[in-house]
PDB file of N, CA and C in Angstrom:
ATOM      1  N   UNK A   1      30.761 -22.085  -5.656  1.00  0.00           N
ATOM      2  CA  UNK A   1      29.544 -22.250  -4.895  1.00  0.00           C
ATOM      3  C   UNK A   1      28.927 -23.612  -5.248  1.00  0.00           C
ATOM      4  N   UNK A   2      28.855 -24.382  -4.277  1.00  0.00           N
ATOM      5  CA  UNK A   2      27.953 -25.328  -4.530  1.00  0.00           C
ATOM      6  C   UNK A   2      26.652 -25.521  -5.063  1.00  0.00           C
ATOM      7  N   UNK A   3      26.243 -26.558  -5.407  1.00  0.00           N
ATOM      8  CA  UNK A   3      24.633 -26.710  -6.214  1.00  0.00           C
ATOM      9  C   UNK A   3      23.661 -26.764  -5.247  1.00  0.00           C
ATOM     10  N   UNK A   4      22.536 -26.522  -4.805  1.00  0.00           N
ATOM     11  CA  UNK A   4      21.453 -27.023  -3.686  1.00  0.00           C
ATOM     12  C   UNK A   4      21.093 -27.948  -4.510  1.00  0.00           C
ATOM     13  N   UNK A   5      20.586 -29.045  -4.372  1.00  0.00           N
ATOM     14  CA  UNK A   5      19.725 -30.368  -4.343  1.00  0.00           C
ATOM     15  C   UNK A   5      18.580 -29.798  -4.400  1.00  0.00           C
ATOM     16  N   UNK A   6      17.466 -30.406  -4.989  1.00  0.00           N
ATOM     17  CA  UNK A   6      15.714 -29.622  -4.965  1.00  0.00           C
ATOM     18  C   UNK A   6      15.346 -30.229  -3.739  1.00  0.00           C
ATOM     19  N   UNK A   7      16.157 -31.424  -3.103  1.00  0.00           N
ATOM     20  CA  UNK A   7      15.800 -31.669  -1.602  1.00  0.00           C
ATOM     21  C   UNK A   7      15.654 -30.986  -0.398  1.00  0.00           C
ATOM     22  N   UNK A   8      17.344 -30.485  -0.501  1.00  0.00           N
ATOM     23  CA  UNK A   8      18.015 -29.325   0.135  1.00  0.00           C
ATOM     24  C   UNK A   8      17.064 -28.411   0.107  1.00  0.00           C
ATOM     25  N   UNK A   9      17.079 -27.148  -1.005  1.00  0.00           N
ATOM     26  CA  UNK A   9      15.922 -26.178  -1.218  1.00  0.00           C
ATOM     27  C   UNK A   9      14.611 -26.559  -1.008  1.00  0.00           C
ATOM     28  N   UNK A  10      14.063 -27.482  -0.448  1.00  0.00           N
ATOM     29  CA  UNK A  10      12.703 -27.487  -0.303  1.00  0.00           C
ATOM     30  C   UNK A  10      12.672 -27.283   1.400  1.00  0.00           C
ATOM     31  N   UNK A  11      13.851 -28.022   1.818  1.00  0.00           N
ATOM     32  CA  UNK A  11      14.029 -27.834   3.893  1.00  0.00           C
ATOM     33  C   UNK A  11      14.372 -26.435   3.684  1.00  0.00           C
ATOM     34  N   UNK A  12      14.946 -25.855   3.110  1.00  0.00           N
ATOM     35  CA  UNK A  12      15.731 -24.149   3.028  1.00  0.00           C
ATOM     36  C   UNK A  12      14.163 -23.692   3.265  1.00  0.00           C
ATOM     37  N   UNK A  13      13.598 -23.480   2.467  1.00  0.00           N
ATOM     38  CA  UNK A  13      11.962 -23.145   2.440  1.00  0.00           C
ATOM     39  C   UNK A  13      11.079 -23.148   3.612  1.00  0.00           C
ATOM     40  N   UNK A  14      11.258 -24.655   3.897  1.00  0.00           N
ATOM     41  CA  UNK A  14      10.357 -24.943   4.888  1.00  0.00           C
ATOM     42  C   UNK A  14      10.971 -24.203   5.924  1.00  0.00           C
ATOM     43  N   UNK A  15      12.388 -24.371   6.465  1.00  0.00           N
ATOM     44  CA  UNK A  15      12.652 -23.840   7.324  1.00  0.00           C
ATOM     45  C   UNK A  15      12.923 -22.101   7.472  1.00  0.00           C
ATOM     46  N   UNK A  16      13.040 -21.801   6.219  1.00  0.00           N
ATOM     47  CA  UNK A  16      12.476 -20.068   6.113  1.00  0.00           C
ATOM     48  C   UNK A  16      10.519 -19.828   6.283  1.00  0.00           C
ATOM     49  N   UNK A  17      10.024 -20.819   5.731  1.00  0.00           N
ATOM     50  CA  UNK A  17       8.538 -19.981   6.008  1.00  0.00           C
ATOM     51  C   UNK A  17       8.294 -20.677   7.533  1.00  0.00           C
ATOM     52  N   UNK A  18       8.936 -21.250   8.487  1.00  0.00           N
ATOM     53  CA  UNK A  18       8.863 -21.236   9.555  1.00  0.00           C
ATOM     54  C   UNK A  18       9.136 -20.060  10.619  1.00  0.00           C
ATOM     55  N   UNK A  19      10.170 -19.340   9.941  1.00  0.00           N
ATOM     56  CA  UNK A  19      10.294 -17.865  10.476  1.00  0.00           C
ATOM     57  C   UNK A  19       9.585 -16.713  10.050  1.00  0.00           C
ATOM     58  N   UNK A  20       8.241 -16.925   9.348  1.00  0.00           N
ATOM     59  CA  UNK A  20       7.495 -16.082   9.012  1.00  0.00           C
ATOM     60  C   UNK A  20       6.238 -15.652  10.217  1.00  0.00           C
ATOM     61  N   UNK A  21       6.399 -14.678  10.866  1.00  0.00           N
ATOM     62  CA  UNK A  21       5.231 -14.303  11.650  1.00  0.00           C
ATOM     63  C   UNK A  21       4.307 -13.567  11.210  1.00  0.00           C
ATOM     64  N   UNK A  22       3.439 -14.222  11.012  1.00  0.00           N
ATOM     65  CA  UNK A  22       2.004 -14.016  10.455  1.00  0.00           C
ATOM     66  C   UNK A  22       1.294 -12.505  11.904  1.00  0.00           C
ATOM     67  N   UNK A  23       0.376 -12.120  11.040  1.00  0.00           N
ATOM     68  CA  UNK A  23      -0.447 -10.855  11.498  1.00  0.00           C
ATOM     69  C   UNK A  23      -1.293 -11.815  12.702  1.00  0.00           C
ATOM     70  N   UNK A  24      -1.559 -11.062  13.726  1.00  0.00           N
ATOM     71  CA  UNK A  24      -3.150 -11.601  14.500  1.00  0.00           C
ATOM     72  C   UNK A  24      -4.082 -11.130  13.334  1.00  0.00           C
ATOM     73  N   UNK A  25      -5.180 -11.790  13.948  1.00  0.00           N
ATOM     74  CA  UNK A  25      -6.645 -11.008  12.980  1.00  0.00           C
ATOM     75  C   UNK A  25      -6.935  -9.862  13.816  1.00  0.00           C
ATOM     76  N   UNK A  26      -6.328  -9.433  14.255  1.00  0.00           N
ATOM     77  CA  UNK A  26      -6.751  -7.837  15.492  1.00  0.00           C
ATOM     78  C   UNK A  26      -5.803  -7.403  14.748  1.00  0.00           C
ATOM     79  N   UNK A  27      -4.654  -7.793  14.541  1.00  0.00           N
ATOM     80  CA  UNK A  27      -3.392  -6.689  13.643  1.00  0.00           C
ATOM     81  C   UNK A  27      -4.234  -6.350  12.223  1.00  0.00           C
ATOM     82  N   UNK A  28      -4.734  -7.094  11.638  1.00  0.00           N
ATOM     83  CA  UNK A  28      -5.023  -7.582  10.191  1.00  0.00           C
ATOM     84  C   UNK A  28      -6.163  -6.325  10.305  1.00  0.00           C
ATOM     85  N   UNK A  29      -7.148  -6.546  10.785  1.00  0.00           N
ATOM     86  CA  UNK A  29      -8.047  -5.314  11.145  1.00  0.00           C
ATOM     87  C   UNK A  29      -7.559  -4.131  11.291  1.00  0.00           C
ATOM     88  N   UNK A  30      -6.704  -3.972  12.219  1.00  0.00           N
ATOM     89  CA  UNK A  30      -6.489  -2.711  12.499  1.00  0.00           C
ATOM     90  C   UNK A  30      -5.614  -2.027  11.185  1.00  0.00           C
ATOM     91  N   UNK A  31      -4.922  -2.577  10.903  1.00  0.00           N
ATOM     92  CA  UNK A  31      -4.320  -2.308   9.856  1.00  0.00           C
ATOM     93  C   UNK A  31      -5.467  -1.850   8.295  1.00  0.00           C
ATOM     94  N   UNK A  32      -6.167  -2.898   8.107  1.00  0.00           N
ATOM     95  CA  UNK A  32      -7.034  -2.580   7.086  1.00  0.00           C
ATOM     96  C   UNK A  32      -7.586  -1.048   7.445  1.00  0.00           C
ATOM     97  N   UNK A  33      -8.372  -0.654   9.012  1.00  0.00           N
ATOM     98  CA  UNK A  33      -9.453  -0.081   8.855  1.00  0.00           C
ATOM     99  C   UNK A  33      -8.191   1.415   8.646  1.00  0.00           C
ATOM    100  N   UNK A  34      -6.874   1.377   9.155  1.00  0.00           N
ATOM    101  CA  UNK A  34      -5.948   2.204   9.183  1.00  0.00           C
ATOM    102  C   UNK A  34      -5.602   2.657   7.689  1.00  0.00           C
ATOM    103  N   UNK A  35      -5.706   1.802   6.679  1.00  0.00           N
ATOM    104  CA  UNK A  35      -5.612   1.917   5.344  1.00  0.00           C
ATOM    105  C   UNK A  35      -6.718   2.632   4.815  1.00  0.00           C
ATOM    106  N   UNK A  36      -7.726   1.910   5.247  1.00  0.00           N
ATOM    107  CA  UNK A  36      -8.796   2.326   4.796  1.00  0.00           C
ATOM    108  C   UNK A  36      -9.457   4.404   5.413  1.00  0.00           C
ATOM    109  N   UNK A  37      -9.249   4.864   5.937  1.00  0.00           N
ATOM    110  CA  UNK A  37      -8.902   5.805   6.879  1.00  0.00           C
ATOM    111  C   UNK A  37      -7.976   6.720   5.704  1.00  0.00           C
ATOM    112  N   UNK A  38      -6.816   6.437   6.155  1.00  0.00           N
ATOM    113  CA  UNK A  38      -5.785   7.011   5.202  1.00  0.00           C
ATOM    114  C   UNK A  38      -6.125   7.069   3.708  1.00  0.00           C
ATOM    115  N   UNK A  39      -6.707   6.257   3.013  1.00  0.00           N
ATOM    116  CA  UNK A  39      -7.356   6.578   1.259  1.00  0.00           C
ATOM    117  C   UNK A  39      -8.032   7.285   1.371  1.00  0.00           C
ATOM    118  N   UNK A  40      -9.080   7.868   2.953  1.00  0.00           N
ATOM    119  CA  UNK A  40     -10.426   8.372   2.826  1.00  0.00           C
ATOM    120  C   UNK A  40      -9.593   9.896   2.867  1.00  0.00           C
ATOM    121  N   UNK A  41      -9.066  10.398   3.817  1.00  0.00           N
ATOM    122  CA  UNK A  41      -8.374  11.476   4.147  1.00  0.00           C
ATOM    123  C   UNK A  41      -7.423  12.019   2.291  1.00  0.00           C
ATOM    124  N   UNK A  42      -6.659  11.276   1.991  1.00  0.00           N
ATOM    125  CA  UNK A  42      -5.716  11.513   0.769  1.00  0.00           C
ATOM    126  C   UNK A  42      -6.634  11.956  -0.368  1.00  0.00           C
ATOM    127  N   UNK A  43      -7.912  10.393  -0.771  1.00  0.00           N
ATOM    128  CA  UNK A  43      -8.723  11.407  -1.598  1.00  0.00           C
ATOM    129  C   UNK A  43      -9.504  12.548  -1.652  1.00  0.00           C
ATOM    130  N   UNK A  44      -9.984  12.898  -0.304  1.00  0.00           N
ATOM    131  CA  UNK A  44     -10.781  13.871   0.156  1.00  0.00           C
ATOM    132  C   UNK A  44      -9.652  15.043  -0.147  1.00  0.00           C
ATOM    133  N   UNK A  45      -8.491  14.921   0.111  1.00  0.00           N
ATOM    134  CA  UNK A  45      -7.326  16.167   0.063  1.00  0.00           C
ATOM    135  C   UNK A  45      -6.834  16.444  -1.420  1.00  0.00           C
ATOM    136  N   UNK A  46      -6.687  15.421  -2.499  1.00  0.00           N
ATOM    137  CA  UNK A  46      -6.523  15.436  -3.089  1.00  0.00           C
ATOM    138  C   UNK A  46      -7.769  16.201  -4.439  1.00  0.00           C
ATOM    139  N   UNK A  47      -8.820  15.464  -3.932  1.00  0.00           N
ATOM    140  CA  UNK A  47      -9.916  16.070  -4.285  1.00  0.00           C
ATOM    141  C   UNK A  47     -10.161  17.692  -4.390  1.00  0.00           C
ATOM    142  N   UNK A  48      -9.658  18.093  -2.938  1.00  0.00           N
ATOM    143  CA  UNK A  48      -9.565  19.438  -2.584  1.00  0.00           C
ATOM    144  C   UNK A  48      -8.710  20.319  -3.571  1.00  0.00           C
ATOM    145  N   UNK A  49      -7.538  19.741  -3.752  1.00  0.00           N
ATOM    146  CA  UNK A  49      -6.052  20.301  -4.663  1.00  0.00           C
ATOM    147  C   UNK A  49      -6.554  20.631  -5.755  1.00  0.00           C
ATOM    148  N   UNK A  50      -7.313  18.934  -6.550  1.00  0.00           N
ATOM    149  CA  UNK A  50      -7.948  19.449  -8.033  1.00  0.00           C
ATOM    150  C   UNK A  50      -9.298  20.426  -8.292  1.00  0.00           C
ATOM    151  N   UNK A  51      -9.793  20.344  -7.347  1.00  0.00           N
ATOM    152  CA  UNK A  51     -10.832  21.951  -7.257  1.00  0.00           C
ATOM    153  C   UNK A  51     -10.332  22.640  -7.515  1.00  0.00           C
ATOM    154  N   UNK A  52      -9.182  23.013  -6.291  1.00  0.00           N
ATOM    155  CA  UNK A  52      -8.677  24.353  -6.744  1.00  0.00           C
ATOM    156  C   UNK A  52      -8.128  24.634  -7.886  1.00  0.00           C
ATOM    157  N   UNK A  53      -6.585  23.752  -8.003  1.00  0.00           N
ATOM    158  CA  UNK A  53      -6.465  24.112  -9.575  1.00  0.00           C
ATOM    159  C   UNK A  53      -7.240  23.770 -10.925  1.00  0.00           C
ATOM    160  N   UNK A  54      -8.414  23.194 -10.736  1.00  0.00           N
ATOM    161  CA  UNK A  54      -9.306  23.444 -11.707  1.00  0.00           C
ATOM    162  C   UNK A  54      -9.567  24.794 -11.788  1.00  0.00           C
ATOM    163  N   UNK A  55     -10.355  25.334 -10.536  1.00  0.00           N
ATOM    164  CA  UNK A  55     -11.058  26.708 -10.539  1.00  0.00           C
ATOM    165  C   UNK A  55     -10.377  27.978 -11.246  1.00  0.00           C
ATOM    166  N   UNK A  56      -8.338  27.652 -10.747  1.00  0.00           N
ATOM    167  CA  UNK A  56      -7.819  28.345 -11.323  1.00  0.00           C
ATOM    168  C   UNK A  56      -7.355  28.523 -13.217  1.00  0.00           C
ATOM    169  N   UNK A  57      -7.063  26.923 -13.038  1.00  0.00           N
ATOM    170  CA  UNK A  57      -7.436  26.878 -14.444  1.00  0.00           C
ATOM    171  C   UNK A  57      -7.837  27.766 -15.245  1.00  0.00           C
ATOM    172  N   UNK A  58      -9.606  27.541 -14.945  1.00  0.00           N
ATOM    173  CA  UNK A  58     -10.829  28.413 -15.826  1.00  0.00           C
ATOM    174  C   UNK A  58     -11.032  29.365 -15.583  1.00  0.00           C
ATOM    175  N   UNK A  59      -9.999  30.047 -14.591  1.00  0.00           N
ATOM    176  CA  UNK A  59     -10.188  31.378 -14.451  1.00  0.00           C
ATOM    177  C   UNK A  59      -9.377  32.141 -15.320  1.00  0.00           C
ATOM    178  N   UNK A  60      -8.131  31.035 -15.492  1.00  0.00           N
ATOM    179  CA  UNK A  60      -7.136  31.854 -16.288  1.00  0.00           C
ATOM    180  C   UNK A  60      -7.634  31.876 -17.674  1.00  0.00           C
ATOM    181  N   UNK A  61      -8.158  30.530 -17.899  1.00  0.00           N
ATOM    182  CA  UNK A  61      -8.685  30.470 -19.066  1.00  0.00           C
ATOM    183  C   UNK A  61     -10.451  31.567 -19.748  1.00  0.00           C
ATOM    184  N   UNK A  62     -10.815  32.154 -18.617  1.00  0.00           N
ATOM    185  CA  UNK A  62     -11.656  33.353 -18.925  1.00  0.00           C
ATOM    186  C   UNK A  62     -10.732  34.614 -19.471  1.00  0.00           C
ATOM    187  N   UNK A  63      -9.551  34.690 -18.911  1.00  0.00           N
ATOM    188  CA  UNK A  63      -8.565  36.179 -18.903  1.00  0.00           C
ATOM    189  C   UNK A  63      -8.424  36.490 -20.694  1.00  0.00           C
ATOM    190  N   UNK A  64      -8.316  35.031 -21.326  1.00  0.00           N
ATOM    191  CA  UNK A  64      -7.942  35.208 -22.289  1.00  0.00           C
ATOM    192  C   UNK A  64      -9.174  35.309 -23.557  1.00  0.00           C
TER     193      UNK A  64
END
Protein backbone atom coordinates (compact mmCIF):
# COMPACT_ATOMS: atom_id res chain seq x y z
CA UNK A 1 0.00 0.00 0.00
CA UNK A 2 1.20 3.18 -0.76
CA UNK A 3 1.95 6.27 1.62
CA UNK A 4 -0.68 9.36 1.28
CA UNK A 5 1.31 12.63 1.23
CA UNK A 6 -0.30 15.13 4.10
CA UNK A 7 -1.09 16.94 0.69
CA UNK A 8 -2.93 14.11 -0.75
CA UNK A 9 -4.93 13.53 2.69
CA UNK A 10 -5.87 16.97 3.13
CA UNK A 11 -7.86 16.93 -0.82
CA UNK A 12 -9.09 13.20 0.51
CA UNK A 13 -10.80 15.36 3.34
CA UNK A 14 -11.80 18.15 1.59
CA UNK A 15 -13.24 16.15 -0.93
CA UNK A 16 -15.02 13.74 1.67
CA UNK A 17 -16.50 16.69 3.83
CA UNK A 18 -17.84 17.86 0.50
CA UNK A 19 -20.13 14.85 0.52
CA UNK A 20 -21.42 15.63 3.82
CA UNK A 21 -25.16 16.75 3.80
CA UNK A 22 -25.79 18.83 6.49
CA UNK A 23 -29.48 18.95 8.34
CA UNK A 24 -31.96 22.03 7.21
CA UNK A 25 -32.68 24.06 10.40
CA UNK A 26 -36.45 22.65 9.96
CA UNK A 27 -34.74 19.03 10.07
CA UNK A 28 -32.53 20.20 13.09
CA UNK A 29 -35.79 21.29 14.92
CA UNK A 30 -37.80 18.74 14.22
CA UNK A 31 -35.54 16.35 15.22
CA UNK A 32 -34.59 18.09 18.57
CA UNK A 33 -38.30 18.73 19.58
CA UNK A 34 -38.70 14.69 18.49
CA UNK A 35 -35.90 13.91 21.04
CA UNK A 36 -37.02 16.00 23.27
CA UNK A 37 -40.71 14.32 23.27
CA UNK A 38 -39.24 10.88 23.41
CA UNK A 39 -37.00 11.63 26.96
CA UNK A 40 -40.36 13.16 28.16
CA UNK A 41 -42.49 9.92 27.44
CA UNK A 42 -39.32 7.24 28.57
CA UNK A 43 -38.86 9.18 31.84
CA UNK A 44 -42.40 9.56 32.67
CA UNK A 45 -42.55 5.48 31.92
CA UNK A 46 -39.73 4.74 33.52
CA UNK A 47 -40.65 6.73 36.44
CA UNK A 48 -43.85 4.69 36.44
CA UNK A 49 -41.75 1.09 36.52
CA UNK A 50 -39.72 2.45 39.63
CA UNK A 51 -42.96 3.26 41.63
CA UNK A 52 -44.07 0.22 41.16
CA UNK A 53 -41.24 -1.84 42.00
CA UNK A 54 -40.49 0.36 44.76
CA UNK A 55 -44.07 -0.10 46.21
CA UNK A 56 -43.42 -3.73 45.80
CA UNK A 57 -40.29 -3.69 47.28
CA UNK A 58 -41.69 -2.29 50.73
CA UNK A 59 -44.30 -4.35 50.64
CA UNK A 60 -42.27 -7.32 50.62
CA UNK A 61 -40.14 -5.79 52.89
CA UNK A 62 -43.26 -5.27 55.56
CA UNK A 63 -43.98 -9.37 55.14
CA UNK A 64 -40.91 -9.87 56.91
Amino acid sequence: MAKTTPGEFINQVRAEARKVVWPTRQETITTAIFVGVMMLILSVLFLGIDTVFGFIVQWLLSLA
